[in-house]
Protein backbone atom coordinates (compact mmCIF):
# COMPACT_ATOMS: atom_id res chain seq x y z
CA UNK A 1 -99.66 23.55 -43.46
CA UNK A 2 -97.86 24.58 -40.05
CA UNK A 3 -100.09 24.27 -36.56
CA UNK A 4 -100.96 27.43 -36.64
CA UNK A 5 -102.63 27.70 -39.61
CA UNK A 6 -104.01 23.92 -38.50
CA UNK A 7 -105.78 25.65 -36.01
CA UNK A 8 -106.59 28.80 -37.50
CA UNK A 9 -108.73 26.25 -40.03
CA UNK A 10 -110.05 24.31 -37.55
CA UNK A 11 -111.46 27.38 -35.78
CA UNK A 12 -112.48 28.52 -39.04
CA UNK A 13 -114.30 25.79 -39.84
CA UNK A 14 -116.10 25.16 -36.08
CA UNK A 15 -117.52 28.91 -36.16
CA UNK A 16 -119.18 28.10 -40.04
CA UNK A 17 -120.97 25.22 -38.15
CA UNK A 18 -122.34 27.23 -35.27
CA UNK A 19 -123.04 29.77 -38.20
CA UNK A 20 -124.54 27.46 -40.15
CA UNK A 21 -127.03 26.14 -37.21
CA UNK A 22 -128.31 29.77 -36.77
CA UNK A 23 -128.69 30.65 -40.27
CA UNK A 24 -130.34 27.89 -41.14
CA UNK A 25 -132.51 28.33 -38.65
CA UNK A 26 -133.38 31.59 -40.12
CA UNK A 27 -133.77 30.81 -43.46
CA UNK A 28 -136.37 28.34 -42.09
CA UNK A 29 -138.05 30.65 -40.36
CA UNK A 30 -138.33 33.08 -43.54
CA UNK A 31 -139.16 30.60 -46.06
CA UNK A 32 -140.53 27.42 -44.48
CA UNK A 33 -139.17 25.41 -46.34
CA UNK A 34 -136.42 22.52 -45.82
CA UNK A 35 -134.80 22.53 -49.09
CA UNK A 36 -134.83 26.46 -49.59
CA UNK A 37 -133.22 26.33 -45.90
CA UNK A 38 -130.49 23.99 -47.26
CA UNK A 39 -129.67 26.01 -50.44
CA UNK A 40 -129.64 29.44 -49.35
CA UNK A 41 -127.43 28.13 -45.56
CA UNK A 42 -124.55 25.91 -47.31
CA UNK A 43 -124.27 27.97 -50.11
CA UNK A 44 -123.49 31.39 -47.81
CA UNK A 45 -121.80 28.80 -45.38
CA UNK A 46 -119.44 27.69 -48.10
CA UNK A 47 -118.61 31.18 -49.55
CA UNK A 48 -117.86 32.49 -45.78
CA UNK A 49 -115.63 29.56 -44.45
CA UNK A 50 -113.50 29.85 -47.72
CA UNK A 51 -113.51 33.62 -46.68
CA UNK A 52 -112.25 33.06 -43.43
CA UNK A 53 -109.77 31.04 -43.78
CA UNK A 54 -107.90 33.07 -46.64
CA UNK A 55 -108.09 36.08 -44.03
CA UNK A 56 -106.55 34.35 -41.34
CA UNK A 57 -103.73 33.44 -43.42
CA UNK A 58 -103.50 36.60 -45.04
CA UNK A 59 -103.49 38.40 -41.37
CA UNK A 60 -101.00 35.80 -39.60
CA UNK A 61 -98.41 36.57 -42.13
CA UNK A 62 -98.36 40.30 -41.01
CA UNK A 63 -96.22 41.48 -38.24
């Protein structure tokens, strides 16, 4: 893995963090409940940081 895709998943993962502070904050406001919160905020956390990163790889090997 070259720098620039060191930093492209670094970003990546930093911005699922933040994410994952305001969704789960949601979540907890919707369904008041701590473990519902934790389910429903990693699990779209997870999916989206995967998601990320592949994209940013995909679009840095484009001219």
């Amino acid at each position: 893995m070259g720098g620039e895709e060191m930093t492209s998943l670094k970003k990546s993962v930093l911005y699922r963090i933040y994410s994952l502070i305001i969704m789960g904050a949601f979540f907890y406001f919707i369904t008041g409940s701590v473990k519902q919160m934790t389910f429903f905020a990693l699990g779209i956390e997870i999916v989206k940081t995967i998601q990320y990163h592949v994209f940013e790889v995909l679009w840095s090997r484009f001219p």
